[in-house]
Protein backbone atom coordinates (compact mmCIF):
# COMPACT_ATOMS: atom_id res chain seq x y z
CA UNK A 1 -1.61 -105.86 31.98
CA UNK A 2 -2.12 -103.40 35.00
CA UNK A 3 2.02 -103.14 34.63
CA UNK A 4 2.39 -102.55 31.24
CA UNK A 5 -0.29 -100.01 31.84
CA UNK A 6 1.82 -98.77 34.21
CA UNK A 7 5.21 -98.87 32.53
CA UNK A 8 3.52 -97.19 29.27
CA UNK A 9 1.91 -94.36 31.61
CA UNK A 10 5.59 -93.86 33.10
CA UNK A 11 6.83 -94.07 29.50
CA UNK A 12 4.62 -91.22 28.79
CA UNK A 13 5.40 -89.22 31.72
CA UNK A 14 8.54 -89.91 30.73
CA UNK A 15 8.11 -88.63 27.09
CA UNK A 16 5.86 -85.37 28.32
CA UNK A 17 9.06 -84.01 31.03
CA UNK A 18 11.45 -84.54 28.24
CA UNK A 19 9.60 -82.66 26.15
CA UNK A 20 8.28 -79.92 28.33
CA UNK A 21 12.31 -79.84 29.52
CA UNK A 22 13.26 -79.78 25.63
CA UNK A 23 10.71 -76.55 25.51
CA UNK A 24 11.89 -74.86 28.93
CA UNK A 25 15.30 -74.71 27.47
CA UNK A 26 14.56 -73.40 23.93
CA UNK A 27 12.45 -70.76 25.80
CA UNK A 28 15.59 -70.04 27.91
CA UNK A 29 17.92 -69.65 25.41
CA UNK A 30 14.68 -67.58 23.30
CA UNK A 31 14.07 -65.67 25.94
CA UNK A 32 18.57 -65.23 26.26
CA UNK A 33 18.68 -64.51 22.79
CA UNK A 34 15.83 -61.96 23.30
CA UNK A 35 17.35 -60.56 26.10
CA UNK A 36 20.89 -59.98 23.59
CA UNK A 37 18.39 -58.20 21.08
CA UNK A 38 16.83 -56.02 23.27
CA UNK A 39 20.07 -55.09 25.33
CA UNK A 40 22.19 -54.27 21.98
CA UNK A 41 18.75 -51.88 20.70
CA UNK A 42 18.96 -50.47 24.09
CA UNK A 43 22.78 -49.74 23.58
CA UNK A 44 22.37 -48.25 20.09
CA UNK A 45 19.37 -46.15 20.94
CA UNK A 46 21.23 -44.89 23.91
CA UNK A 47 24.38 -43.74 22.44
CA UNK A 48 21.95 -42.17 19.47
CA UNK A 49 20.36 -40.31 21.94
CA UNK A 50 23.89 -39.42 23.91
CA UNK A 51 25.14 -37.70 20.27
CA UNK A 52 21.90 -36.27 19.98
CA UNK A 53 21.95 -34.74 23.02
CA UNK A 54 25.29 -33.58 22.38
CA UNK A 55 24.59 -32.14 18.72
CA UNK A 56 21.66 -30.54 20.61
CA UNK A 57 23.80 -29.01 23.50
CA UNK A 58 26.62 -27.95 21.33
CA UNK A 59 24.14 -25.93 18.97
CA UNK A 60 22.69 -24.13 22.28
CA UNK A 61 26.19 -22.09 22.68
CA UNK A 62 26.43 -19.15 21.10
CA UNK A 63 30.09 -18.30 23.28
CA UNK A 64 32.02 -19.74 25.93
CA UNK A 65 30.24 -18.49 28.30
CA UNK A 66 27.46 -19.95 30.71
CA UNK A 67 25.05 -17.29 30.14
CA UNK A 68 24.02 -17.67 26.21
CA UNK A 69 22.34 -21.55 26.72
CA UNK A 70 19.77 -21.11 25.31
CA UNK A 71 16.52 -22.54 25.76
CA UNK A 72 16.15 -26.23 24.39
CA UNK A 73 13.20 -27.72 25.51
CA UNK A 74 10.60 -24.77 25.92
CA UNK A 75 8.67 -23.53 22.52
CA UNK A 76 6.49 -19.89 22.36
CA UNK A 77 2.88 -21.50 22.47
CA UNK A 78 4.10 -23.29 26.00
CA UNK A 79 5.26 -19.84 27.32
CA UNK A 80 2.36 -17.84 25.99
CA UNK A 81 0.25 -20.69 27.94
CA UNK A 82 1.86 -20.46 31.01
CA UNK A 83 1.86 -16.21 30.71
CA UNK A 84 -1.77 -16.09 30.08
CA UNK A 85 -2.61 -18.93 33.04
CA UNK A 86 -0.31 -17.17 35.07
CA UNK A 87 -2.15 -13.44 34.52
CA UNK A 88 -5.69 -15.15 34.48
CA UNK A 89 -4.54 -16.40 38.18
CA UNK A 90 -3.01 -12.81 38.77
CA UNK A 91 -6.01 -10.60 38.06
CA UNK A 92 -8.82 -13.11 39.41
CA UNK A 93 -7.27 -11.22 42.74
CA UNK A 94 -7.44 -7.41 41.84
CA UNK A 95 -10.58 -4.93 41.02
CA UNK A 96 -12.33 -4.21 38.16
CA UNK A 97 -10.28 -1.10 37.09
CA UNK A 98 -7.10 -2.74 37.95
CA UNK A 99 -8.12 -5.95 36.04
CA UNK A 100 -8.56 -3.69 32.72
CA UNK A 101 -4.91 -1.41 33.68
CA UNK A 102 -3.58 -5.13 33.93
CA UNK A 103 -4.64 -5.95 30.61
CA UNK A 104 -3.59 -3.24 28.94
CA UNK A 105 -0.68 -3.16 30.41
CA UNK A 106 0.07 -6.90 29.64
CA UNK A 107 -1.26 -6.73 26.00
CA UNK A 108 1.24 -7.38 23.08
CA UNK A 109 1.60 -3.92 21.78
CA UNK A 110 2.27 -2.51 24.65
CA UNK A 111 5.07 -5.10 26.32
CA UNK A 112 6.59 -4.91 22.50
CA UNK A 113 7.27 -1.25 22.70
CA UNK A 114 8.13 -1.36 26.11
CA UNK A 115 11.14 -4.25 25.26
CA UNK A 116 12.13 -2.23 22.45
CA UNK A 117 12.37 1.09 23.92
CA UNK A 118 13.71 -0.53 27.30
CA UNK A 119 16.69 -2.13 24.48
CA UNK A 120 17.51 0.84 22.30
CA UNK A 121 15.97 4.24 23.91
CA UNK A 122 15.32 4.29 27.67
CA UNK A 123 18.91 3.73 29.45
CA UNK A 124 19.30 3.71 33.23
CA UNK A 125 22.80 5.87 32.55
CA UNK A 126 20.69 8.13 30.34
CA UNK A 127 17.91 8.44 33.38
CA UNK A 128 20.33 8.83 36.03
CA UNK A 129 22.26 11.40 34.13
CA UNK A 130 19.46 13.26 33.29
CA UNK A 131 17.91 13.41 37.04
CA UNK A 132 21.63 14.35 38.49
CA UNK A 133 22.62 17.03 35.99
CA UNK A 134 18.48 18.19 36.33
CA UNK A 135 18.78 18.69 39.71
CA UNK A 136 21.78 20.30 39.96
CA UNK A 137 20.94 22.80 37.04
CA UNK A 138 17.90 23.64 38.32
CA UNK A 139 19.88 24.18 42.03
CA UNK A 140 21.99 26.44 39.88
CA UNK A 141 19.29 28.09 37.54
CA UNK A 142 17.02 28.92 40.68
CA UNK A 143 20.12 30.44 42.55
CA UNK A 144 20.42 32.73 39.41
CA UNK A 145 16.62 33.97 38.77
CA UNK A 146 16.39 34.41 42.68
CA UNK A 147 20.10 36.58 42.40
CA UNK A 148 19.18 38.19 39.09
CA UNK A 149 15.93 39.07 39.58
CA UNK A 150 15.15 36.68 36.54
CA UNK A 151 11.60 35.13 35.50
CA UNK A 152 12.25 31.28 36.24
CA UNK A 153 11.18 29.23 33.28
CA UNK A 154 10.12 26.16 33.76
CA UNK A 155 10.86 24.71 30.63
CA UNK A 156 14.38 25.14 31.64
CA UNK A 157 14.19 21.75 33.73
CA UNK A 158 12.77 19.59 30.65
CA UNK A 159 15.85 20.99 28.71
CA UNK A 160 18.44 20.10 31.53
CA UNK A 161 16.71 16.90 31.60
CA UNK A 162 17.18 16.06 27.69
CA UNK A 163 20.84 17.18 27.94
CA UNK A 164 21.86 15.38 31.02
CA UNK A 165 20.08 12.00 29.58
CA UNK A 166 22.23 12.93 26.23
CA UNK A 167 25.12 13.18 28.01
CA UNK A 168 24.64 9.75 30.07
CA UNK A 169 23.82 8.53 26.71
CA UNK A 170 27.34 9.42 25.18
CA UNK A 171 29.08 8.64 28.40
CA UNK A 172 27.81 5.20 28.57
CA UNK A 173 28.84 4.38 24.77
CA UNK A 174 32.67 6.14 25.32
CA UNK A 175 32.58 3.98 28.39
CA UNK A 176 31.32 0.26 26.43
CA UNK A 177 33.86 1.18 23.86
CA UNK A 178 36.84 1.23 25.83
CA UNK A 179 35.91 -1.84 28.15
CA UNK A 180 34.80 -3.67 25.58
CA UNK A 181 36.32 -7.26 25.14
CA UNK A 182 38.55 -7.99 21.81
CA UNK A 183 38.35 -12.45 22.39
């Protein structure tokens, strides 16, 4: 009896590796299959995000030139975030009266008409124009009153200062048309 015992627990032992072997190999070719799945979503997702990419990077040119990317990645709200952490961190360092200058000078209103006017109205040509041909005028203009025995108006400076930023004005658009690019 003790080997029939014996023979039926080997029988069994038998039986369970078969099976457990039968299971270890559908879980291998499960877990191969698996492996197939996951590596052909991986492949799809990847080139989907490769031609997204590229749809994204293509719409960022405006020209064929390195300098108009623009930004892709980086919204308002983050930069206002960033400004205002940025300024708290600025003016924790500076006075009272400062603090408040800083403020106004860093409000909206003020940095919009700043941009604009720094854009459209308040050249560097149009400064540097106006300071050259207001010095030299007023060289000139004080030569004459001193000569002439002439009053010497002051308001004569503001004037040679409008004309001479006028006159960097036009020079700088004569100048833009005739160097600028026809691509």
């Amino acid at each position: 009896m003790s080997e029939k015992l014996r023979s039926s627990e080997h029988q069994n032992k038998f039986e369970e590796i078969e099976s457990f072997e039968l299971k270890e190999n559908s879980k291998e070719t499960n877990i191969e299959s698996n492996h197939e799945k996951v590596d052909s979503a991986l492949k799809k997702v990847h080139e989907s995000s490769n031609s997204n990419e590229t749809n994204r990077l293509k719409d960022s040119f405006d020209g064929d030139d390195d300098k108009s990317i623009k930004s892709v990645f980086v919204d308002n709200s983050s930069k206002n975030s960033v400004k205002s952490a940025y300024m708290a961190n600025i003016r924790h360092r500076l006075t009272g009266s400062q603090k408040k200058f800083s403020k106004f000078m860093h409000s909206s209103v003020v940095e919009n008409v700043s941009e604009v006017a720094g854009k459209t109205i308040v050249r560097p040509s149009g400064i540097l124009s106006g300071a050259v041909v207001t010095l030299l005028g007023s060289i000139y203009y004080l030569y004459l009153t001193h000569n002439n025995n002439y009053e010497y108006n002051f308001y004569t400076a503001i004037l040679l200062f409008l004309a001479g930023f006028a006159l960097g004005l036009a020079l700088e658009i004569i100048f833009n048309f005739f160097t600028r690019r026809t691509d």
